[in-house]
N, C-alpha and C. Protein backbone atom coordinates (compact mmCIF):
# COMPACT_ATOMS: atom_id res chain seq x y z
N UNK A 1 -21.33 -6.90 2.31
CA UNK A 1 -20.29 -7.86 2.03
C UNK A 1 -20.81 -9.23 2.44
N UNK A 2 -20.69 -10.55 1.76
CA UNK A 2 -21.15 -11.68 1.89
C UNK A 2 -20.18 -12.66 1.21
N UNK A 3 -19.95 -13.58 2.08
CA UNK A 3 -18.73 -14.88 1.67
C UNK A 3 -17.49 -14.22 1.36
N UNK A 4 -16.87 -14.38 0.37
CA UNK A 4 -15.48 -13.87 0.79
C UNK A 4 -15.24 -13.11 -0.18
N UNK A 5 -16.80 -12.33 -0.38
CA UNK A 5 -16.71 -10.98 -1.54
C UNK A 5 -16.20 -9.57 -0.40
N UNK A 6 -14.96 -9.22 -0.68
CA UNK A 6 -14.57 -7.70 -0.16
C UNK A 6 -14.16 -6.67 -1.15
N UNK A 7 -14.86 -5.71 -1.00
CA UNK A 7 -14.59 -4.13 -1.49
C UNK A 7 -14.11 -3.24 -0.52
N UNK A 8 -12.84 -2.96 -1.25
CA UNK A 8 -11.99 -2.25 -0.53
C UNK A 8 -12.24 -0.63 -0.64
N UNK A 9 -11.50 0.14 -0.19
CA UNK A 9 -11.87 1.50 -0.34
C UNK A 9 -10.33 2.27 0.11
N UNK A 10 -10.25 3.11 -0.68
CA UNK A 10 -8.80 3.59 -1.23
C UNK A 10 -8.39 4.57 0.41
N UNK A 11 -9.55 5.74 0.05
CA UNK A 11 -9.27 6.91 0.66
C UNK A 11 -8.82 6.78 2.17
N UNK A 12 -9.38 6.18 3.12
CA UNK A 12 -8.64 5.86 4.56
C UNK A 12 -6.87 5.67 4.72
N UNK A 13 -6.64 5.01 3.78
CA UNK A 13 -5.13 4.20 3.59
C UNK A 13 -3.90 5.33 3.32
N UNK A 14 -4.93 6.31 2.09
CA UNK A 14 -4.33 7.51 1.60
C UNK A 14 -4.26 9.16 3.02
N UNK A 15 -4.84 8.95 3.91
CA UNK A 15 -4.75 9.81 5.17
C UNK A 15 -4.48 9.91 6.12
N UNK A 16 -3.96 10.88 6.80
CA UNK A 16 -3.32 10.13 8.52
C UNK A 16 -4.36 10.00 8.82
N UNK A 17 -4.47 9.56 10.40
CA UNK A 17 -5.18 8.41 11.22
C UNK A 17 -5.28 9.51 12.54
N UNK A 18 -6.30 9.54 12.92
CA UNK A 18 -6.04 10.39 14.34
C UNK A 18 -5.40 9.59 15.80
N UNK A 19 -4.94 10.63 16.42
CA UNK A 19 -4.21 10.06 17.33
C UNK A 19 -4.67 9.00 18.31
N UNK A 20 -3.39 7.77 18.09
CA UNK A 20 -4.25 6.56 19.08
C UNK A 20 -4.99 5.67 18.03
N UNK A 21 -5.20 6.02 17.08
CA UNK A 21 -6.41 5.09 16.16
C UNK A 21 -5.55 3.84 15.33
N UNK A 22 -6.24 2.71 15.29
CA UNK A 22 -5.63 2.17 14.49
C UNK A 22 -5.71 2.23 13.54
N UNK A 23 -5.00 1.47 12.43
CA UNK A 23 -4.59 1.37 11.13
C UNK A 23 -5.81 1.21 10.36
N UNK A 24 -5.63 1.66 9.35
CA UNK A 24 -7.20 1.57 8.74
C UNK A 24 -7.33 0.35 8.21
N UNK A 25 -6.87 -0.71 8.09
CA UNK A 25 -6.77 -1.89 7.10
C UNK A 25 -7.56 -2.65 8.68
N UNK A 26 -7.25 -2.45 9.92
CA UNK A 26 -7.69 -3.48 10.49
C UNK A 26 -8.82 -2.37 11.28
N UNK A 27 -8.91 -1.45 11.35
CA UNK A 27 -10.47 -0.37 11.58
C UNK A 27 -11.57 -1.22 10.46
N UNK A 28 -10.80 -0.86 8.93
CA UNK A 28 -12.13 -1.17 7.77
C UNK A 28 -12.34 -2.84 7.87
N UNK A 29 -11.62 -3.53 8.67
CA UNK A 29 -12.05 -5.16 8.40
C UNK A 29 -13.36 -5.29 9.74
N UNK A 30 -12.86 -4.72 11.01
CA UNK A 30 -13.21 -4.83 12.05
C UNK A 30 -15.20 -4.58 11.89
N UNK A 31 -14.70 -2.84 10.72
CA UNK A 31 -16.16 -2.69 10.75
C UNK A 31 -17.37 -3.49 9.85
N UNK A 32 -16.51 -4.36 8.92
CA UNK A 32 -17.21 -5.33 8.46
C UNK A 32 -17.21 -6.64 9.22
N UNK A 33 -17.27 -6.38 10.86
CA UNK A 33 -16.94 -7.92 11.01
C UNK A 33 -15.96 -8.71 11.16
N UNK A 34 -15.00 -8.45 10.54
CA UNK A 34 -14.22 -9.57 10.31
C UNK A 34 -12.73 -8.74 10.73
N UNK A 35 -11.91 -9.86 10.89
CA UNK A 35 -10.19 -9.82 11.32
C UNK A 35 -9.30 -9.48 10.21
N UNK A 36 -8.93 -8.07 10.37
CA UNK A 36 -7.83 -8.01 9.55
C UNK A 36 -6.51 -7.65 9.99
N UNK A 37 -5.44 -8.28 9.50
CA UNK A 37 -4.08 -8.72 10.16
C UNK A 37 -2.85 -8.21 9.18
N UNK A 38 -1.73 -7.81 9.62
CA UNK A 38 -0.58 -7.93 8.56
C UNK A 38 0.44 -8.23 9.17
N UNK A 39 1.23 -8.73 8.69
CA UNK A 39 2.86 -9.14 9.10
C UNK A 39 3.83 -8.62 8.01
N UNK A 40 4.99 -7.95 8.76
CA UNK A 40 6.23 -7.57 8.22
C UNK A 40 6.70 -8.73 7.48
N UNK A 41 7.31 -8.71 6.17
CA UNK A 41 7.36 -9.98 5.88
C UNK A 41 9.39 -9.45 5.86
N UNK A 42 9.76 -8.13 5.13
CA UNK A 42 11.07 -7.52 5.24
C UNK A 42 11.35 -6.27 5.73
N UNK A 43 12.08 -5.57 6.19
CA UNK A 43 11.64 -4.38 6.63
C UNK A 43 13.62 -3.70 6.44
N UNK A 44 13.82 -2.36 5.73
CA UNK A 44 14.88 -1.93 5.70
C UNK A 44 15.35 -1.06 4.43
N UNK A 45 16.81 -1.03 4.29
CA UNK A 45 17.18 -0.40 3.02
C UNK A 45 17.48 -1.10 1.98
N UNK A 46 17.13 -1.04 0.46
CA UNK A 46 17.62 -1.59 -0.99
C UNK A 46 17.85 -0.57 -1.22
N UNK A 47 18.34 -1.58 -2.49
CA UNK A 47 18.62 -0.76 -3.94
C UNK A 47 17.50 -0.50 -4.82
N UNK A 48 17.07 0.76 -5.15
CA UNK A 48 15.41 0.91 -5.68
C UNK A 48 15.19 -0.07 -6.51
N UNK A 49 14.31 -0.81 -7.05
CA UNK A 49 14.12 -1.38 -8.76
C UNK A 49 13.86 -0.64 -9.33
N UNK A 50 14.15 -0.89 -10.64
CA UNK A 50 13.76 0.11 -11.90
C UNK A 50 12.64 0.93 -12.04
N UNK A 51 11.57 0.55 -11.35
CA UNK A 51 10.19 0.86 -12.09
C UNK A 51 10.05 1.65 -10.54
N UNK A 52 10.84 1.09 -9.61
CA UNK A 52 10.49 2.10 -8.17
C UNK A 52 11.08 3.36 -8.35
N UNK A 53 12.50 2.93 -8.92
CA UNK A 53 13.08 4.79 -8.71
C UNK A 53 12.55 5.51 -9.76
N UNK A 54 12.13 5.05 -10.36
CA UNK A 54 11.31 5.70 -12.00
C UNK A 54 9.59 6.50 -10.81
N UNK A 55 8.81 5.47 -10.43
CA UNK A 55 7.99 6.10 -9.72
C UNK A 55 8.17 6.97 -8.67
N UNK A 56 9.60 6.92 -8.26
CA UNK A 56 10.31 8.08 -6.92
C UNK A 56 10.91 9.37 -7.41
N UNK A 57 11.10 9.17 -8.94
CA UNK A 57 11.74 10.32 -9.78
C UNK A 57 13.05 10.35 -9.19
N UNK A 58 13.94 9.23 -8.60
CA UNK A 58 15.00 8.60 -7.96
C UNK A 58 16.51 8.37 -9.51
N UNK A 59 17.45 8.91 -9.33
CA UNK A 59 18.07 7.57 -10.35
C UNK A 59 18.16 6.56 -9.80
N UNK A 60 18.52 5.67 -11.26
CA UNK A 60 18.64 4.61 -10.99
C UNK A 60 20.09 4.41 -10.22
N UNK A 61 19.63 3.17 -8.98
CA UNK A 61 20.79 2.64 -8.19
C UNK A 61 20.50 3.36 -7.03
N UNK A 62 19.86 4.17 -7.01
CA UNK A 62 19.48 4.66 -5.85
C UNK A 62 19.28 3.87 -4.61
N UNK A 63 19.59 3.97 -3.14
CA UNK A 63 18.78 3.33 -1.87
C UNK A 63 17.67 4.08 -1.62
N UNK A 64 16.27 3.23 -0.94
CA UNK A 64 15.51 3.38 -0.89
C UNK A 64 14.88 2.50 0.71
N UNK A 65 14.06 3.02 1.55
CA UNK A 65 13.77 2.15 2.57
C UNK A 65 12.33 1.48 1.91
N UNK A 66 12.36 -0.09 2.33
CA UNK A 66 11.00 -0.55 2.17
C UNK A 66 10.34 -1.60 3.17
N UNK A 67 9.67 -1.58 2.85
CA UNK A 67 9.00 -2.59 3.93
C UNK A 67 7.96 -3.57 2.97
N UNK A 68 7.99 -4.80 3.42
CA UNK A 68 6.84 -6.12 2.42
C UNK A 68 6.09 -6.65 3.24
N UNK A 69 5.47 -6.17 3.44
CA UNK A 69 4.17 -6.92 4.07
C UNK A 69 2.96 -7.90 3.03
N UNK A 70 2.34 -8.87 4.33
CA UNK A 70 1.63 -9.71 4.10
C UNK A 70 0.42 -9.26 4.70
N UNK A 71 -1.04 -9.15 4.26
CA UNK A 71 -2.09 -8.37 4.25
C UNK A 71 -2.88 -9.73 4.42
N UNK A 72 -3.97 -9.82 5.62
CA UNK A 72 -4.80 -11.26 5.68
C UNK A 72 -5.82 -10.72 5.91
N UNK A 73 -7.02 -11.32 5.47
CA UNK A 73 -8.42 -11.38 5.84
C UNK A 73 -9.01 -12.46 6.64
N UNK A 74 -9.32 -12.09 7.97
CA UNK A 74 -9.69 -13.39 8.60
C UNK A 74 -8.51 -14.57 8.41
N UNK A 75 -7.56 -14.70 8.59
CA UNK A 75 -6.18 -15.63 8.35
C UNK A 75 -5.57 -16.06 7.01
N UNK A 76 -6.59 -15.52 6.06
CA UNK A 76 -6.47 -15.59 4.27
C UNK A 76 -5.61 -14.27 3.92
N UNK A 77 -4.70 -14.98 3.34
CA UNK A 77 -4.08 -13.70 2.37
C UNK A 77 -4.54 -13.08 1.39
N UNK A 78 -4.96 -11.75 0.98
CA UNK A 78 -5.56 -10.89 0.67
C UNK A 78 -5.01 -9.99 -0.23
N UNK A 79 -3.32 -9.57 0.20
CA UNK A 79 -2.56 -8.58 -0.22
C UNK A 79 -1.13 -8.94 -0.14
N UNK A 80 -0.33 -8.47 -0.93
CA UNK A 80 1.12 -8.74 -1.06
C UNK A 80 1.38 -7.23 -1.16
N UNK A 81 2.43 -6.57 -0.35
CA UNK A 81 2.64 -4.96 -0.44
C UNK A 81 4.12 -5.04 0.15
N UNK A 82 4.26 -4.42 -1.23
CA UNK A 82 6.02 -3.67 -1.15
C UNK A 82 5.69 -1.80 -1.43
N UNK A 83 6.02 -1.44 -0.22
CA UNK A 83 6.14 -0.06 -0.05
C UNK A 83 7.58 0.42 0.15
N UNK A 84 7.90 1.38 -0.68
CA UNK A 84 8.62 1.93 -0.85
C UNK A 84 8.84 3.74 -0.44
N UNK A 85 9.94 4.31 0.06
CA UNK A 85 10.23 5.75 0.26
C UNK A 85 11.55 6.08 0.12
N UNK A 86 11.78 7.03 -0.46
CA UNK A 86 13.07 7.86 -0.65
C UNK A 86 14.09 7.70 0.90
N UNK A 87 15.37 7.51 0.73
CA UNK A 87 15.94 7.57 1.81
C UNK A 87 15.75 7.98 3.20
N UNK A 88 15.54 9.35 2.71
CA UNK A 88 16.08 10.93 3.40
C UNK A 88 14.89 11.35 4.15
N UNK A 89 13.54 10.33 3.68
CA UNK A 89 12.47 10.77 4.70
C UNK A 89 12.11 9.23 5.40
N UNK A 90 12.77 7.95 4.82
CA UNK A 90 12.39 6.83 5.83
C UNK A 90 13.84 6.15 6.61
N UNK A 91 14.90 6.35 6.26
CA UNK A 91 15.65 6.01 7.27
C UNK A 91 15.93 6.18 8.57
N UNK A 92 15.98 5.75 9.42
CA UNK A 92 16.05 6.48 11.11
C UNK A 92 14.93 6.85 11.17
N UNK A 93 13.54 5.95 10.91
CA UNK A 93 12.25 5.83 11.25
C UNK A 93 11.97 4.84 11.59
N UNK A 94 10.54 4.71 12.16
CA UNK A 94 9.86 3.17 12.11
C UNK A 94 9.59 2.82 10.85
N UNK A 95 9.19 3.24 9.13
CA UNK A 95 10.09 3.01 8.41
C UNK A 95 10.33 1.64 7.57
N UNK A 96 11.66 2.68 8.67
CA UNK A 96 12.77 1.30 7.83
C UNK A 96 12.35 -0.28 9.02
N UNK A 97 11.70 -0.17 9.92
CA UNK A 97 11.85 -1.35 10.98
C UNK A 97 10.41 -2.33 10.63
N UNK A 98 10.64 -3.54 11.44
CA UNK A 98 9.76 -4.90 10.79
C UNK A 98 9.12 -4.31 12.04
N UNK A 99 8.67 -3.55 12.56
CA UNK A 99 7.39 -3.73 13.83
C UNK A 99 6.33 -2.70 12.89
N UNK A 100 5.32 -3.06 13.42
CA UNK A 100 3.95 -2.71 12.83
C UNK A 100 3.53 -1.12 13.42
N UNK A 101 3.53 -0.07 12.88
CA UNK A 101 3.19 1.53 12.82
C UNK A 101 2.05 1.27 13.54
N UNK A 102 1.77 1.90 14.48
CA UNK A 102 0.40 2.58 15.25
C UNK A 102 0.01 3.54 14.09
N UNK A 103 -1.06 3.65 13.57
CA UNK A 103 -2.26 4.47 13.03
C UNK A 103 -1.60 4.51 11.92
N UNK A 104 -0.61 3.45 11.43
CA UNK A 104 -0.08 3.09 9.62
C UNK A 104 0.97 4.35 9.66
N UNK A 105 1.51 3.98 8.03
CA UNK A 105 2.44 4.56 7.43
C UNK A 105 2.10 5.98 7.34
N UNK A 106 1.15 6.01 6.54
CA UNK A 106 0.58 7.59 6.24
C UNK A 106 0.29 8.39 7.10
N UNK A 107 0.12 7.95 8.60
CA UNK A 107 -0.25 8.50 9.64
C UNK A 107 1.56 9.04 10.35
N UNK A 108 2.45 8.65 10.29
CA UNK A 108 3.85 8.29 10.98
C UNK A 108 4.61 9.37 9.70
N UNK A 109 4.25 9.42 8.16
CA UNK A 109 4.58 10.41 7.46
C UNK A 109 4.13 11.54 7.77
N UNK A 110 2.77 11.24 8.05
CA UNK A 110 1.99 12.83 7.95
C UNK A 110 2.71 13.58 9.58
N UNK A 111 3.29 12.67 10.59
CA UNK A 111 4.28 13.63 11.76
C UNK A 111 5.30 13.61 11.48
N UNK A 112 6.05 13.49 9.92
CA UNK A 112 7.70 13.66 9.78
C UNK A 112 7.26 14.81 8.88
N UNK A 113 6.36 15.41 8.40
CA UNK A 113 6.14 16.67 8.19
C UNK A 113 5.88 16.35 5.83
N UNK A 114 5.36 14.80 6.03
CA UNK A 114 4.86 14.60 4.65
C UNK A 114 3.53 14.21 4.84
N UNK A 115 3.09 15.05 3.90
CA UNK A 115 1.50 14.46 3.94
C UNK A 115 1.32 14.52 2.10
N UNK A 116 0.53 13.38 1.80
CA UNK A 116 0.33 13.26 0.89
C UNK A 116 -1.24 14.26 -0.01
N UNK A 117 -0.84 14.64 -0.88
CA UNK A 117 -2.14 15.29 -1.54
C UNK A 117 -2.50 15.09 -2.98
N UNK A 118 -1.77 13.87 -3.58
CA UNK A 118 -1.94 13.47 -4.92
C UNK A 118 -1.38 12.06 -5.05
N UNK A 119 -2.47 11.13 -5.58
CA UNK A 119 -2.08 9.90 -5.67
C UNK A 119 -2.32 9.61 -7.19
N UNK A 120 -1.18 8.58 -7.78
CA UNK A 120 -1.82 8.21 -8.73
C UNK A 120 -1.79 6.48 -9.08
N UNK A 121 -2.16 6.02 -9.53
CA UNK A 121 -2.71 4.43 -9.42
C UNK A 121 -3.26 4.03 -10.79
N UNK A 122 -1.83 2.60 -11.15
CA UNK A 122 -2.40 1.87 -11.90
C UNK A 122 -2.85 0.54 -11.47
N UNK A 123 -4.02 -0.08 -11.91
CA UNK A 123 -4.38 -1.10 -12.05
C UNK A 123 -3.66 -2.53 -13.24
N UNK A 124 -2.94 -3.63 -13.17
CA UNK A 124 -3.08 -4.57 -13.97
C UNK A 124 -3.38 -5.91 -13.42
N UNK A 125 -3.04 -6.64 -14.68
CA UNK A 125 -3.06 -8.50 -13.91
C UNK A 125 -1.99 -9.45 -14.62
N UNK A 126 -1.80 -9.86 -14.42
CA UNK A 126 -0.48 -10.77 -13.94
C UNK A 126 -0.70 -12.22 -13.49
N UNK A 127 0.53 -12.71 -13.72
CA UNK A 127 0.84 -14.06 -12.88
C UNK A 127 1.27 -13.90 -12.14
N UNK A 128 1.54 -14.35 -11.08
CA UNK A 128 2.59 -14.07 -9.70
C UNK A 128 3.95 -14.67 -10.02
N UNK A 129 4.74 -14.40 -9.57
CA UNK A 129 5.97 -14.87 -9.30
C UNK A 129 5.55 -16.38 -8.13
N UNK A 130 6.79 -17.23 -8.43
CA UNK A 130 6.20 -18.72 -7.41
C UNK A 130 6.13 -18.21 -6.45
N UNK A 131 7.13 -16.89 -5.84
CA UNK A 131 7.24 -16.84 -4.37
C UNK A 131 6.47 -16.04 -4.09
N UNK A 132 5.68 -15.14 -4.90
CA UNK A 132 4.67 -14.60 -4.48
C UNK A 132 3.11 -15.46 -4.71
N UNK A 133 3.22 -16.31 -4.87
CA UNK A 133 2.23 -17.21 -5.19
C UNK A 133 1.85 -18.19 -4.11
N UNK A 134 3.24 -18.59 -3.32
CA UNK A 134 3.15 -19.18 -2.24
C UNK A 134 2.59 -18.41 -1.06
N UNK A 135 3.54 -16.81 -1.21
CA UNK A 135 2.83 -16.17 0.14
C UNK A 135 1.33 -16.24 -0.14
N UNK A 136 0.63 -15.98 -1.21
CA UNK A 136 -0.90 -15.87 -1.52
C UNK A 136 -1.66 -16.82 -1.41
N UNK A 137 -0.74 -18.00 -1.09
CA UNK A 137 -2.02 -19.43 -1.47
C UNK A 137 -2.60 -19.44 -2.34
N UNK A 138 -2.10 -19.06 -3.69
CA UNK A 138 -2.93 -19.15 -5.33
C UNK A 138 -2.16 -20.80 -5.58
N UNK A 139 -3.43 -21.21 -6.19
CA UNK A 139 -2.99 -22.06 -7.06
C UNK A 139 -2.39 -21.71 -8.59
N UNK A 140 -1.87 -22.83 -9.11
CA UNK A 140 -1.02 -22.43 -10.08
C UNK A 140 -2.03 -21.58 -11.11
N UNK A 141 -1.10 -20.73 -11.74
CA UNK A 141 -1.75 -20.00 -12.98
C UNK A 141 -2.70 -19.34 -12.72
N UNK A 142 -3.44 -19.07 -10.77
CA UNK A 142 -4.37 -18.24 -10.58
C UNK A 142 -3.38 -16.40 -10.93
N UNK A 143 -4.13 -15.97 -11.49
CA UNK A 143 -4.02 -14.46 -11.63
C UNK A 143 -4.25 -13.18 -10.13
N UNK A 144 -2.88 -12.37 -10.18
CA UNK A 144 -3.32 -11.55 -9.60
C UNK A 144 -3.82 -10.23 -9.93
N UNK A 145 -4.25 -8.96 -9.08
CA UNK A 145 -4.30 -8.14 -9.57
C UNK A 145 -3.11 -6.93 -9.48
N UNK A 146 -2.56 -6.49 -9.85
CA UNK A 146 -1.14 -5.71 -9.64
C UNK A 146 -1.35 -3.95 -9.67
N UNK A 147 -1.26 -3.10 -8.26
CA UNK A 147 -1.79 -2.27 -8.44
C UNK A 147 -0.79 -1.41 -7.74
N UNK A 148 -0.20 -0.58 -8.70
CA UNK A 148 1.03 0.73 -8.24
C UNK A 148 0.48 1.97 -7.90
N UNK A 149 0.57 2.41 -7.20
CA UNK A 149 0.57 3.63 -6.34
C UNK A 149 1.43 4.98 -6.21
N UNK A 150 1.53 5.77 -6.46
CA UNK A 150 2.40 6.75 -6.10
C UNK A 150 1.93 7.89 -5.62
N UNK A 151 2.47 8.35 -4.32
CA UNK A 151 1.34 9.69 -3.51
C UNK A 151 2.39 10.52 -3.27
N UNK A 152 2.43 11.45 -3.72
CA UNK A 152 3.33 12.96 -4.33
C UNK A 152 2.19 13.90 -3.20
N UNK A 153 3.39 14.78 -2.59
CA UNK A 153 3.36 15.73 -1.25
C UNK A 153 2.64 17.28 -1.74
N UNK A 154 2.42 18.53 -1.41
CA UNK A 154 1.98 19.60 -2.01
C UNK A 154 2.93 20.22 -3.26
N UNK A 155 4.33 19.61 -2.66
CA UNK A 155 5.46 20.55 -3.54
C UNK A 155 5.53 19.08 -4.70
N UNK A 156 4.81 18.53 -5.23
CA UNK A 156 4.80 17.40 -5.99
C UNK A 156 6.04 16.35 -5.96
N UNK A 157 6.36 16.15 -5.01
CA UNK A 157 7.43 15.11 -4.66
C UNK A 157 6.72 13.72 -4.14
N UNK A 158 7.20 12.83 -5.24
CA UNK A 158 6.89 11.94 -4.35
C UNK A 158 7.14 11.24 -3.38
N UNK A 159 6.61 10.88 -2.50
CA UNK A 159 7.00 10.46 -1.02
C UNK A 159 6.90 9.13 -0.58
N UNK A 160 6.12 8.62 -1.54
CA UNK A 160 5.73 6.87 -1.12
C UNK A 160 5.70 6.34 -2.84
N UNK A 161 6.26 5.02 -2.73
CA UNK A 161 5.26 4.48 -3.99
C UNK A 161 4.99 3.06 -3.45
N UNK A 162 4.08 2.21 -3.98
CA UNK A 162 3.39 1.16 -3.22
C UNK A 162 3.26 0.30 -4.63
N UNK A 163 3.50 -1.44 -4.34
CA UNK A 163 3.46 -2.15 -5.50
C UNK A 163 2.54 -3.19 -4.68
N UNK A 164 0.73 -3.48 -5.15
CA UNK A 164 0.09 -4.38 -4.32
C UNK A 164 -0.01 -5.41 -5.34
N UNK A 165 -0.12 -6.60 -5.16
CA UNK A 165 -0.46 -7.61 -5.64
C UNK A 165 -2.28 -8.30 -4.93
N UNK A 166 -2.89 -9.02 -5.72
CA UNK A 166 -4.38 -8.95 -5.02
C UNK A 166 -4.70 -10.27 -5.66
N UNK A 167 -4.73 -11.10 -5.40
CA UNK A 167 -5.77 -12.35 -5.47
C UNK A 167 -6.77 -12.21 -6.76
N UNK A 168 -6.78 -12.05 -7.67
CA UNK A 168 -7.62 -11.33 -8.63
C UNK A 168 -9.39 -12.14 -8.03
N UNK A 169 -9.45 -13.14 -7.49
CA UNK A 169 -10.46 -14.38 -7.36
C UNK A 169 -10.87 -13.65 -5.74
N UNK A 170 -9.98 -12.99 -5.13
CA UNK A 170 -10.40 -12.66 -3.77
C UNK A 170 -10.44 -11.18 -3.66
N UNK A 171 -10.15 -10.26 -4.68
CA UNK A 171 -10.06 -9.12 -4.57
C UNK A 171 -11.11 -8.54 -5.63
N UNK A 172 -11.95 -7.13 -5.04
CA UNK A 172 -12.94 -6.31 -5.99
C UNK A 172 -12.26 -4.94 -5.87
N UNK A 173 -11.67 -4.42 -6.86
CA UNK A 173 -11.50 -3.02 -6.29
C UNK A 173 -12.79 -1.94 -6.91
N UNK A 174 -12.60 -1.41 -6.07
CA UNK A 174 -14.14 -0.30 -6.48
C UNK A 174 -13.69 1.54 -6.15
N UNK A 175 -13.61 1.81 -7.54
CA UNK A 175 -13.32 3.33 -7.52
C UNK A 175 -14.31 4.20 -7.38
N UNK A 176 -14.50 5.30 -6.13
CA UNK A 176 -15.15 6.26 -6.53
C UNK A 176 -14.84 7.36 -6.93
N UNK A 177 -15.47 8.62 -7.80
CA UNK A 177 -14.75 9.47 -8.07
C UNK A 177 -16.44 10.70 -7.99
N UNK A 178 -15.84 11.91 -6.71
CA UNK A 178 -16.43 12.44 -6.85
C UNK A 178 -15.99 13.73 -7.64
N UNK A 179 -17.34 14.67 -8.26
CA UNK A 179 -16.89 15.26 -8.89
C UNK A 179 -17.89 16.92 -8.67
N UNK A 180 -17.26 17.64 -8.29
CA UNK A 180 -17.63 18.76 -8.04
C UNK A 180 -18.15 19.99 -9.06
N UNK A 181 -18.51 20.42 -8.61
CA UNK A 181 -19.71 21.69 -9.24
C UNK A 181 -18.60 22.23 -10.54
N UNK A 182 -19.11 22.19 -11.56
CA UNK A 182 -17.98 22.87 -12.57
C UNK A 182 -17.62 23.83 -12.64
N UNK A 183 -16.58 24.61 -12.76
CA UNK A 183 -15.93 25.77 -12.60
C UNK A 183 -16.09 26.62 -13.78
N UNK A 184 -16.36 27.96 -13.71
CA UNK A 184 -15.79 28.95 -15.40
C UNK A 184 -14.22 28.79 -15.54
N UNK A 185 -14.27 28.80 -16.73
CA UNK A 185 -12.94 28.56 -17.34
C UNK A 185 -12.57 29.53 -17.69
């Protein structure tokens, strides 16, 4: 990594965290060096949006707990993240609250007895909204990158869905995909 080129990496974010460890967003900055930070920006219960209870398999009008965080690199904003969960597994959690999870979200699910084992993820790009433009420090008409998430449990429920926004100018995403010995059919 050099100047303010970062490649991110999916799989840490997607697993609990062992006990005591921190969050992987500020583990993976640390081990490159550098400071990585987030702040609660809302933290609590809505009303799902359309495209959330659609990714929660929720109806619509549904409540939903979420939390919006602000994602920094070295004091630069990096990430815009609205995470989202079904009621009934984030209410009367940390959650629903603006203080920051020891060893993250996925780590605090995986001891309410959800662990995730299937994610799926789209990539687009976009304009920002002004107010998401301001949290980002984009100048006008800079592009972000817009990347949805949804991580479904063994019994295929989904349990989280995640809406990131990315700096398109400050963000590389880099997929790997391994692929194992082929099977008889």
């Amino acid at each position: 990594m050099s100047g303010s080129e970062w490649t991110s990496r999916s799989m840490p974010y997607l697993t609990a965290r062992p006990p005591g460890a921190a969050d992987a967003w500020t583990e993976e900055a640390a081990e490159a060096g550098r400071r990585g930070s987030q702040r609660i920006l809302h933290a609590g219960e809505v009303v799902a949006p359309s495209g959330i209870a659609l990714m929660l398999g929720l109806t619509a009008g549904s409540t939903v707990v979420t939390r919006r965080r602000l994602i920094e690199l070295d004091d630069e904003p990096t990430e815009l993240t609205d995470t989202y969960y079904p009621r009934d597994i984030g209410v009367g959690t940390a959650l629903a609250g603006a203080a920051k999870i020891r060893g993250g979200a996925v780590t605090l699910l995986a001891t309410l007895g959800h662990v995730g084992v299937r994610v799926v993820e789209d990539v687009t790009a976009q304009i920002p909204l002004e107010e998401e433009r301001e949290q980002l420090r984009l100048g006008a008409g800079e592009p972000v990158l817009r990347l949805t998430r949804t991580t479904y449990d063994a019994a295929g429920r989904p349990i989280q869905a995640d809406v990131m926004l990315m700096p398109a100018g400050r963000q590389q995403l880099r997929y790997e995909i391994r692929l194992g010995p082929s099977q008889p059919g």
